[in-house]
C-alpha atoms as a PDB file:
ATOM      1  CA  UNK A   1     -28.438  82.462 131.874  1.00  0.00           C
ATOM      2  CA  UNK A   2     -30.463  83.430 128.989  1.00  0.00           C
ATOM      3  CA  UNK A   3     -33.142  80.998 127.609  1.00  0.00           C
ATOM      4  CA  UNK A   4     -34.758  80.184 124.472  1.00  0.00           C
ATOM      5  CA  UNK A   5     -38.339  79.365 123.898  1.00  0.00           C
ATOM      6  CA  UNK A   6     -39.162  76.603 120.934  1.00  0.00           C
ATOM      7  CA  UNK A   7     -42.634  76.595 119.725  1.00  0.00           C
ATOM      8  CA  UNK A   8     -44.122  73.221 120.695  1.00  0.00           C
ATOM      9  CA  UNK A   9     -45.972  71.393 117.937  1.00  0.00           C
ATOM     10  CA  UNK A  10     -48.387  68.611 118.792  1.00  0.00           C
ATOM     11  CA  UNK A  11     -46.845  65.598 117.243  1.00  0.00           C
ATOM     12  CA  UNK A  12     -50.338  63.534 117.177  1.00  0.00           C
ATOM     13  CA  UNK A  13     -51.984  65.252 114.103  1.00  0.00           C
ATOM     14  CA  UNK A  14     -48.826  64.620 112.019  1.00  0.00           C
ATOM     15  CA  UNK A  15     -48.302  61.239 112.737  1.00  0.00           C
ATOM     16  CA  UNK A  16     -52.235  60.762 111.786  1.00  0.00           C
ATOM     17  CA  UNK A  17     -51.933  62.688 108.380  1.00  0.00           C
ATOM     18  CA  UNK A  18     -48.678  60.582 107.898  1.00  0.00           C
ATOM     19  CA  UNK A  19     -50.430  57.535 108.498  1.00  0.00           C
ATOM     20  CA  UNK A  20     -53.166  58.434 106.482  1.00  0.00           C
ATOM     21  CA  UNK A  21     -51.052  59.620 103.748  1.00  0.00           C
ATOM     22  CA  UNK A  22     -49.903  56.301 103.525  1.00  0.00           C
ATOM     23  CA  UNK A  23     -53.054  54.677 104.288  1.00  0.00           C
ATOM     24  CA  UNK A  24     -54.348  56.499 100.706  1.00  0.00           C
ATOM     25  CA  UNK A  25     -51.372  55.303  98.600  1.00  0.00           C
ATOM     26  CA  UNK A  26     -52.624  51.906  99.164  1.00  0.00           C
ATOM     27  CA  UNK A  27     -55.884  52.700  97.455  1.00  0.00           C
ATOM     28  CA  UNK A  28     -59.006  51.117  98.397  1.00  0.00           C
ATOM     29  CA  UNK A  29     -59.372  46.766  98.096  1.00  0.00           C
ATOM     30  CA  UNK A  30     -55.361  46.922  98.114  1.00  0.00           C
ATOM     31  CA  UNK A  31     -53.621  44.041  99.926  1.00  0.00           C
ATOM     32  CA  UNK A  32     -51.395  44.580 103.399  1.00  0.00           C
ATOM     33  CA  UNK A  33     -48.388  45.112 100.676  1.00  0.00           C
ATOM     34  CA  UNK A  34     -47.132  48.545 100.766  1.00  0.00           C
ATOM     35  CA  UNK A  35     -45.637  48.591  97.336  1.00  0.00           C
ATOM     36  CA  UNK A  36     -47.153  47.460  94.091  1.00  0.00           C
ATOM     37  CA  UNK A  37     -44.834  44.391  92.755  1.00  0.00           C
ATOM     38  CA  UNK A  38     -44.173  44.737  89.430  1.00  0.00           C
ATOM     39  CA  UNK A  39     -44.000  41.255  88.636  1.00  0.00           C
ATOM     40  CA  UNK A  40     -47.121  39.937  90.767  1.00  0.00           C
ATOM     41  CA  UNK A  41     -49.111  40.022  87.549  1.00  0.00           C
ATOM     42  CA  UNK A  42     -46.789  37.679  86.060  1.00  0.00           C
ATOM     43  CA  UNK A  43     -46.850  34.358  85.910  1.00  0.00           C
ATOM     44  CA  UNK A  44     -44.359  31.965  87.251  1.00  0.00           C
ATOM     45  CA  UNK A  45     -41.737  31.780  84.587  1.00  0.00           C
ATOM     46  CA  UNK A  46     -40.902  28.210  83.070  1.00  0.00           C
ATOM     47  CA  UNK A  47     -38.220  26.353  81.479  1.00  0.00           C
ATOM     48  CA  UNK A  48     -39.358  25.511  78.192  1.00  0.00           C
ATOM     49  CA  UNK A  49     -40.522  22.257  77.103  1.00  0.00           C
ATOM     50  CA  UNK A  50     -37.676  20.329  74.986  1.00  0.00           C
ATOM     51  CA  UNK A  51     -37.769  20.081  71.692  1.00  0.00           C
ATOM     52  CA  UNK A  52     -39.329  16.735  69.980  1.00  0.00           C
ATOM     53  CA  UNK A  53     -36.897  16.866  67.506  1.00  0.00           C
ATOM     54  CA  UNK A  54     -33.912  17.080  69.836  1.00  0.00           C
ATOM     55  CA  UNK A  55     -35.455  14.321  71.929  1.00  0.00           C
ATOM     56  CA  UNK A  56     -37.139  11.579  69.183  1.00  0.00           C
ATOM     57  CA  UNK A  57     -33.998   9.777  67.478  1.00  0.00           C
ATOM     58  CA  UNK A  58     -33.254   9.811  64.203  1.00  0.00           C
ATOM     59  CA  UNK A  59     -34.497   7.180  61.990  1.00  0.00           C
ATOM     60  CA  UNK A  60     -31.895   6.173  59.367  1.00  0.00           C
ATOM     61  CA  UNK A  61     -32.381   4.843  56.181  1.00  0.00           C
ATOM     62  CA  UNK A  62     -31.396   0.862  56.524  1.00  0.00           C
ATOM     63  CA  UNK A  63     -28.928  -0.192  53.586  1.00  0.00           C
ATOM     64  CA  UNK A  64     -30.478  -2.134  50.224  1.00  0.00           C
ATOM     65  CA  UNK A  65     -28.601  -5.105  49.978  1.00  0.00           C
ATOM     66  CA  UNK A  66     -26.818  -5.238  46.710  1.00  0.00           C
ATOM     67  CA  UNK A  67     -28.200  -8.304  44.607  1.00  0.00           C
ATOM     68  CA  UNK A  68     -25.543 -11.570  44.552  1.00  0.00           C
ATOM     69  CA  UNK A  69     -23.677 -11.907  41.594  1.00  0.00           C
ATOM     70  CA  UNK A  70     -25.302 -14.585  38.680  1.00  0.00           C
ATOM     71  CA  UNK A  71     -24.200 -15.910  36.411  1.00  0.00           C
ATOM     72  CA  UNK A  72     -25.289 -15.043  32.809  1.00  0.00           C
ATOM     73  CA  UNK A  73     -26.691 -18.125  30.952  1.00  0.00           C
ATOM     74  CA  UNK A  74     -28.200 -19.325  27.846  1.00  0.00           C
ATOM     75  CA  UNK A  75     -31.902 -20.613  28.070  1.00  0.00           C
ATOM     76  CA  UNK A  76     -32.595 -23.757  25.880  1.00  0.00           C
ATOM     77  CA  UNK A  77     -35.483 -25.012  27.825  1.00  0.00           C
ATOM     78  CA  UNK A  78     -37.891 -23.941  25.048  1.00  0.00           C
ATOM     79  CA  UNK A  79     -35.538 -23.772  22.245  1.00  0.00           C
ATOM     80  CA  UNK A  80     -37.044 -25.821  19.244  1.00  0.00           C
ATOM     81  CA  UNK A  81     -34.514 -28.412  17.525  1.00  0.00           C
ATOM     82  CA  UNK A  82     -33.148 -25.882  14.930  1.00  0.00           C
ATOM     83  CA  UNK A  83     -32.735 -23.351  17.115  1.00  0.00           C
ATOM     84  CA  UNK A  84     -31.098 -25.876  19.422  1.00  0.00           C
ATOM     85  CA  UNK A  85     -28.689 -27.185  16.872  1.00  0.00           C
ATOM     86  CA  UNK A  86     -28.033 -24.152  15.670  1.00  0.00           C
ATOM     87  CA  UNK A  87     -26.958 -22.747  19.213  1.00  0.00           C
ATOM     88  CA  UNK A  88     -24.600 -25.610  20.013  1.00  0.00           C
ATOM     89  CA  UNK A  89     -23.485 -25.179  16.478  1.00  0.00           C
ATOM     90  CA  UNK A  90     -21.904 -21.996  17.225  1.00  0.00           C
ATOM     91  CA  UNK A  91     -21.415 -22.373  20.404  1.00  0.00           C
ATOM     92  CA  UNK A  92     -17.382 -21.481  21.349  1.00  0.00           C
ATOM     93  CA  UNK A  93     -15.710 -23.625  24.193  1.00  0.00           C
ATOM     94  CA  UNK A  94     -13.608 -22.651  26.712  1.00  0.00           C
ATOM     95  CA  UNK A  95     -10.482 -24.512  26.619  1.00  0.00           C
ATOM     96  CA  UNK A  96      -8.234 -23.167  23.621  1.00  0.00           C
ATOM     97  CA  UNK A  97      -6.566 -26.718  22.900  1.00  0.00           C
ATOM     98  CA  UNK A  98     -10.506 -28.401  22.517  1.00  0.00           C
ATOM     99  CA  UNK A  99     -11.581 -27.759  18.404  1.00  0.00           C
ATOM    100  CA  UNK A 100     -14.988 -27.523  19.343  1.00  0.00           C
ATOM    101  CA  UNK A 101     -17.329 -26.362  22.415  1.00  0.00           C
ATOM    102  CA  UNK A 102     -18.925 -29.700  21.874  1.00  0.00           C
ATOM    103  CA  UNK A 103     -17.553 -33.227  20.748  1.00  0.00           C
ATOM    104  CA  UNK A 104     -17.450 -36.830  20.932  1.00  0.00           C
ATOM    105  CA  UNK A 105     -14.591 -39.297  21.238  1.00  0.00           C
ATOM    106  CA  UNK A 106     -14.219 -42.916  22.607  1.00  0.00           C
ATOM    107  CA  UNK A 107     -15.076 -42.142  26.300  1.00  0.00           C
ATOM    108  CA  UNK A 108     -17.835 -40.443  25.403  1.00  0.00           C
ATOM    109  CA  UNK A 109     -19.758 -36.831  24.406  1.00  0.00           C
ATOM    110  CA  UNK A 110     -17.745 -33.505  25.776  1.00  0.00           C
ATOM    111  CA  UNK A 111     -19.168 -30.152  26.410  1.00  0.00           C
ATOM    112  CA  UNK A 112     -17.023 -27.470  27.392  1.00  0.00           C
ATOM    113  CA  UNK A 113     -18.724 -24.312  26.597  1.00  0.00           C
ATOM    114  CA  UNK A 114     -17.446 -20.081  26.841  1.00  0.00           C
ATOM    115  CA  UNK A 115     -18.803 -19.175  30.404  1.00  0.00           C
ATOM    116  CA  UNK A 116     -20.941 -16.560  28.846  1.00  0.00           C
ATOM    117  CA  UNK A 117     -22.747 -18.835  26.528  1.00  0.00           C
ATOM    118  CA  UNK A 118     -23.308 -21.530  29.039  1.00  0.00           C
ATOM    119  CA  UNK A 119     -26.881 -23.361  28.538  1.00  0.00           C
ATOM    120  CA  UNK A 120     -28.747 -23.129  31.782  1.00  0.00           C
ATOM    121  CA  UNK A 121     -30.312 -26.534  32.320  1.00  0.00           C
ATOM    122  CA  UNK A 122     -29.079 -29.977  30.562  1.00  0.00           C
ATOM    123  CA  UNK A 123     -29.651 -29.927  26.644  1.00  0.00           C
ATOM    124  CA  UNK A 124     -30.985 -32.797  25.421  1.00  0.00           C
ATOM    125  CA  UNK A 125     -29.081 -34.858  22.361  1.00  0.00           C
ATOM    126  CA  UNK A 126     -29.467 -38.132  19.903  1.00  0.00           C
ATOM    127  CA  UNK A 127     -27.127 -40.454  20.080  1.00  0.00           C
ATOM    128  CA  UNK A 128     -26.826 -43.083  17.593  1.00  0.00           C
ATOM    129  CA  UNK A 129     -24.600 -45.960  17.619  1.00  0.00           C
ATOM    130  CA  UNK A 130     -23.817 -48.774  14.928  1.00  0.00           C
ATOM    131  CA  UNK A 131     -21.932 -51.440  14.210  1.00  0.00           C
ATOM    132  CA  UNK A 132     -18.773 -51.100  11.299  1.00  0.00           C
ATOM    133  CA  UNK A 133     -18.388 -54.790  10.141  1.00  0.00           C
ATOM    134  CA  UNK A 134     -15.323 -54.763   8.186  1.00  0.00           C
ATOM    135  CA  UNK A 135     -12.954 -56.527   5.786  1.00  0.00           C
ATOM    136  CA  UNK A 136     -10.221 -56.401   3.582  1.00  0.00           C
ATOM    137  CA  UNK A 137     -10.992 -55.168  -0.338  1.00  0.00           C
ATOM    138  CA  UNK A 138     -10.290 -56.905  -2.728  1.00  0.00           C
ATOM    139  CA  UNK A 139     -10.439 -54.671  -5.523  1.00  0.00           C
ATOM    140  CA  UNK A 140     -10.091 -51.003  -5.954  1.00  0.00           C
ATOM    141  CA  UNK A 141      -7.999 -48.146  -3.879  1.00  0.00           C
ATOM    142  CA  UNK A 142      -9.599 -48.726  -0.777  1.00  0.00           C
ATOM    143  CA  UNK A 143      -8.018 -51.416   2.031  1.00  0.00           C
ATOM    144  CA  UNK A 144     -11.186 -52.337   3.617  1.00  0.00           C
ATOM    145  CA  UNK A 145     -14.702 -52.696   2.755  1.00  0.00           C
ATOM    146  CA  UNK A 146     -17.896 -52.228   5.252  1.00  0.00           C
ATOM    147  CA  UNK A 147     -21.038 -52.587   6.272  1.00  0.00           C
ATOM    148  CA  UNK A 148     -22.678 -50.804   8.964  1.00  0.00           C
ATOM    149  CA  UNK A 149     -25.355 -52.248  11.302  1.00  0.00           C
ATOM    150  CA  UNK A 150     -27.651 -50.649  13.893  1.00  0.00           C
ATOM    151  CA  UNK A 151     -26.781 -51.259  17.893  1.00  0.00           C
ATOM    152  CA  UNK A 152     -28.853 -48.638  19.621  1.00  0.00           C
ATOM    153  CA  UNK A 153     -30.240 -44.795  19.732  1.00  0.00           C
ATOM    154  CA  UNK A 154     -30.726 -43.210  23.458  1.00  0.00           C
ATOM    155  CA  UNK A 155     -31.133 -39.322  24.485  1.00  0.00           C
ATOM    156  CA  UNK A 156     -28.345 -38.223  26.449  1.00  0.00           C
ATOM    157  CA  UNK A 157     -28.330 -34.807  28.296  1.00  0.00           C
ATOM    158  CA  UNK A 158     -24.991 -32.194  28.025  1.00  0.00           C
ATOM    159  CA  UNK A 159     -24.512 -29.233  30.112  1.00  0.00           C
ATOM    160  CA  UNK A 160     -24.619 -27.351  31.772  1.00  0.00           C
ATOM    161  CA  UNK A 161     -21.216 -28.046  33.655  1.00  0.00           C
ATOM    162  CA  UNK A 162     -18.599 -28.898  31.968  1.00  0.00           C
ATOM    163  CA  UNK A 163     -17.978 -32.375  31.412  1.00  0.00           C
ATOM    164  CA  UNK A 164     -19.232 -36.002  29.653  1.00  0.00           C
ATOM    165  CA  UNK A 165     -22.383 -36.386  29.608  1.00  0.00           C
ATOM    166  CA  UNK A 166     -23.573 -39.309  31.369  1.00  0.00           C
ATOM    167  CA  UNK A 167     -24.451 -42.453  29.776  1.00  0.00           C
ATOM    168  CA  UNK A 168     -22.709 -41.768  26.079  1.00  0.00           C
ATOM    169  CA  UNK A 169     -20.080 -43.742  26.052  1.00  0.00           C
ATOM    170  CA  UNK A 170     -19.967 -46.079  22.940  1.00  0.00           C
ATOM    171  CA  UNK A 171     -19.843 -50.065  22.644  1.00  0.00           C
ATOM    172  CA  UNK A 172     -16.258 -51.163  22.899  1.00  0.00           C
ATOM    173  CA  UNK A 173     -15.400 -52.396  19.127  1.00  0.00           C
ATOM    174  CA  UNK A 174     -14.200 -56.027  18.639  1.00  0.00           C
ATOM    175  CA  UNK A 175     -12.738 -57.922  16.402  1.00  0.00           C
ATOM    176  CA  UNK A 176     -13.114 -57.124  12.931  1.00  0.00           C
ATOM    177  CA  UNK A 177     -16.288 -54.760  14.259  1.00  0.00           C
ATOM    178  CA  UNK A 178     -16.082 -50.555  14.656  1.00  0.00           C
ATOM    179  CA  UNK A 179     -18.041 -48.696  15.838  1.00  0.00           C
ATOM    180  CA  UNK A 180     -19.502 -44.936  14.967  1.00  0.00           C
ATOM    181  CA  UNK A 181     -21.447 -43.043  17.136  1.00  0.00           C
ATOM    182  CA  UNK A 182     -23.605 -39.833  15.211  1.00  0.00           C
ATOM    183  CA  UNK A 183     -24.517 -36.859  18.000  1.00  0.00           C
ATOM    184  CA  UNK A 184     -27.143 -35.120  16.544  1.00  0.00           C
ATOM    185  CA  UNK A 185     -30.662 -33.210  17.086  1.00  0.00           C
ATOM    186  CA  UNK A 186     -33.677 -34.328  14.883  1.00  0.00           C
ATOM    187  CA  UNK A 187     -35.301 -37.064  13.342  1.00  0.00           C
ATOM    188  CA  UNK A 188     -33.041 -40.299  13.543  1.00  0.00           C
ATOM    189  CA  UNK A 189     -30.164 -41.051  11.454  1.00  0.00           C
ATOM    190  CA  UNK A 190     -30.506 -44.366   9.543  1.00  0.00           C
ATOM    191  CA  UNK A 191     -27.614 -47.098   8.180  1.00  0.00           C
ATOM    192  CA  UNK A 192     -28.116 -45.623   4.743  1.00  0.00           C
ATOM    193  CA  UNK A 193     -27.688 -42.153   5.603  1.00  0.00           C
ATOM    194  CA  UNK A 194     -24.158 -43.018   7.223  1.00  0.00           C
ATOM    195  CA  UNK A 195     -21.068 -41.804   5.178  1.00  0.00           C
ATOM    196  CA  UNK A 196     -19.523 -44.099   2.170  1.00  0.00           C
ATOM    197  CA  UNK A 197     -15.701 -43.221   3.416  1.00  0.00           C
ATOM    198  CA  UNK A 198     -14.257 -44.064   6.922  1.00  0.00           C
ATOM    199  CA  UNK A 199     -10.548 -43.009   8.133  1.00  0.00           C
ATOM    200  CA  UNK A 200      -9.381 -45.053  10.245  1.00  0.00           C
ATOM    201  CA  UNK A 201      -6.131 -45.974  12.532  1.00  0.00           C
ATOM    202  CA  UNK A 202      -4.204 -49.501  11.950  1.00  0.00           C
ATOM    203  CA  UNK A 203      -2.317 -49.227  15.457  1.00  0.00           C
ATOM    204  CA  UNK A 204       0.279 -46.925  14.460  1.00  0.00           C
ATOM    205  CA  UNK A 205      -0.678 -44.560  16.413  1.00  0.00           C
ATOM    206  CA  UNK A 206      -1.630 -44.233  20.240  1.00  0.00           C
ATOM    207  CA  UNK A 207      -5.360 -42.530  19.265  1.00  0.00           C
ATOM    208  CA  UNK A 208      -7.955 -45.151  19.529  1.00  0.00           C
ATOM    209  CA  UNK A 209     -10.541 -43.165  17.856  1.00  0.00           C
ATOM    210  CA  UNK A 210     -11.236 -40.680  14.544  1.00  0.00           C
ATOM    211  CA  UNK A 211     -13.799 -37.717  14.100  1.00  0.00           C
ATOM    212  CA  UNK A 212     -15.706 -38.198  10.244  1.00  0.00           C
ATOM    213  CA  UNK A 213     -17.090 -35.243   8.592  1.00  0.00           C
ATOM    214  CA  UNK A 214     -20.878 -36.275   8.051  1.00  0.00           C
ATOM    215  CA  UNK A 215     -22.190 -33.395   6.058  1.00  0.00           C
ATOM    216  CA  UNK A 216     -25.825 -33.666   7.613  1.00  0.00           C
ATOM    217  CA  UNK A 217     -27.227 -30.621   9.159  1.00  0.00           C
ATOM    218  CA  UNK A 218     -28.792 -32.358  12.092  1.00  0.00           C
ATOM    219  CA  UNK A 219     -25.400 -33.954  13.021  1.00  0.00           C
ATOM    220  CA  UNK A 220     -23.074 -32.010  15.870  1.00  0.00           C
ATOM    221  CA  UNK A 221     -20.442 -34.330  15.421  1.00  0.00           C
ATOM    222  CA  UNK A 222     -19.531 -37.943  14.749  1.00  0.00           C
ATOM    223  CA  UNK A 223     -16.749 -40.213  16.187  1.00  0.00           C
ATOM    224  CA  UNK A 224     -15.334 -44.228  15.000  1.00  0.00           C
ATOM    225  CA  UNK A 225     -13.470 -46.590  16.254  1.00  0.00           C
ATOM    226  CA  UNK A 226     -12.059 -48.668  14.206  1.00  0.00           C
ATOM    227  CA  UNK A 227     -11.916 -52.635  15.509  1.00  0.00           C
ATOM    228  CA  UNK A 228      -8.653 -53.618  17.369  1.00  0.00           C
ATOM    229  CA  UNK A 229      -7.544 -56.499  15.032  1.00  0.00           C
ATOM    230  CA  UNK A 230      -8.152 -54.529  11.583  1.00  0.00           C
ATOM    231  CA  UNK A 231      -4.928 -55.709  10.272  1.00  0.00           C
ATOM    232  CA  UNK A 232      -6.207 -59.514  10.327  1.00  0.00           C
ATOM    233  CA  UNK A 233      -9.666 -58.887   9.242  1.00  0.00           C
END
């Protein structure tokens, strides 16, 4: 049998190069880590921090309440007589079968103004009553003759609702006695001042009362009632 001889190496001096090989690798100071880690340098990654917009809420804008309705008015608190007169002069009412805004009759003085036109606070009026003392002519065209005599003159307030205005109704008339009641702004109206000519009912008729025209500029309107037994006076 035929044999073969193998060199024989010693196997200490490699293993001590290998293991210095590796020793050198490591350089000097380096830890017990055999490899270098790339991301040891690093630092710890994080999640980022959250947003402050994505986290603080929204303010919204809060709503401006729209103003309540009002109604539009006509100041006369400071008005001066004319200008007063001349307002409630003009002034239209509000229910097509009434002649005028404002207006006396036998119950009383009436305001029924346009809602646009409206005074805002109470207007103040004159109210002048007197006494018709009457007869029956005794010459000439006319029926009746008169006389007129003072009763009373009181403020009274109209406005700004619609309605009478308290306190302006007129004295009843009796007998052979009328009455005529002057609304008007200004200085007061005297017995002479009154008209000459009165139109008046007998009974014929269910209307109690008359309007007069009294062409005076500080008169609004004027209202009689003639006395319940005329027709024997």
């Amino acid at each position: 049998m035929r044999r073969i001889r193998v060199p024989v190496v010693p196997l200490l001096p490699l293993l001590a190069v290998s293991a210095l090989a590796l020793a050198g690798c490591a350089g000097p100071g380096a830890s017990g880590t055999s490899l270098a880690d790339p991301f040891a340098s690093r630092p710890a990654s994080s999640s980022p921090p959250p947003s402050s917009a994505a986290s603080t809420p929204v303010a919204l804008p809060t709503p401006t309440p729209s103003p309540s309705p009002t109604l539009s008015c006509v100041p006369t608190a400071n008005m001066g007589e004319a200008e007063r007169r001349d307002y409630l002069k003009h002034l239209k009412n509000s229910e097509p079968r009434l002649p005028m805004a404002l207006f006396a009759t036998d119950s009383g003085v009436h305001i029924f103004p346009e809602e646009a036109r409206r005074p805002c606070s109470a207007v103040p009026l004159r109210l002048g009553h007197f006494r018709v003392d009457m007869k029956r002519a005794t010459s000439g065209s006319a029926q009746y003759s008169f006389t007129y005599a003072p009763i009373n003159t009181l403020t009274v307030n109209v406005g700004p609702q619609d309605g009478m205005a308290p306190g302006s109704r007129p004295p009843a008339a009796q007998n052979c006695s009328g009455t005529l009641s002057v609304v008007y702004i200004g200085k007061d109206i005297t017995a002479d001042e009154l008209p000459d000519e009165l139109s008046f009912r007998n009974g014929a008729t269910s209307l109690k009362w008359t309007s007069v025209d009294f062409a005076d500029e500080r008169v609004l309107d004027t209202v009689f009632i003639p006395p319940p037994d005329a027709k024997s006076c």
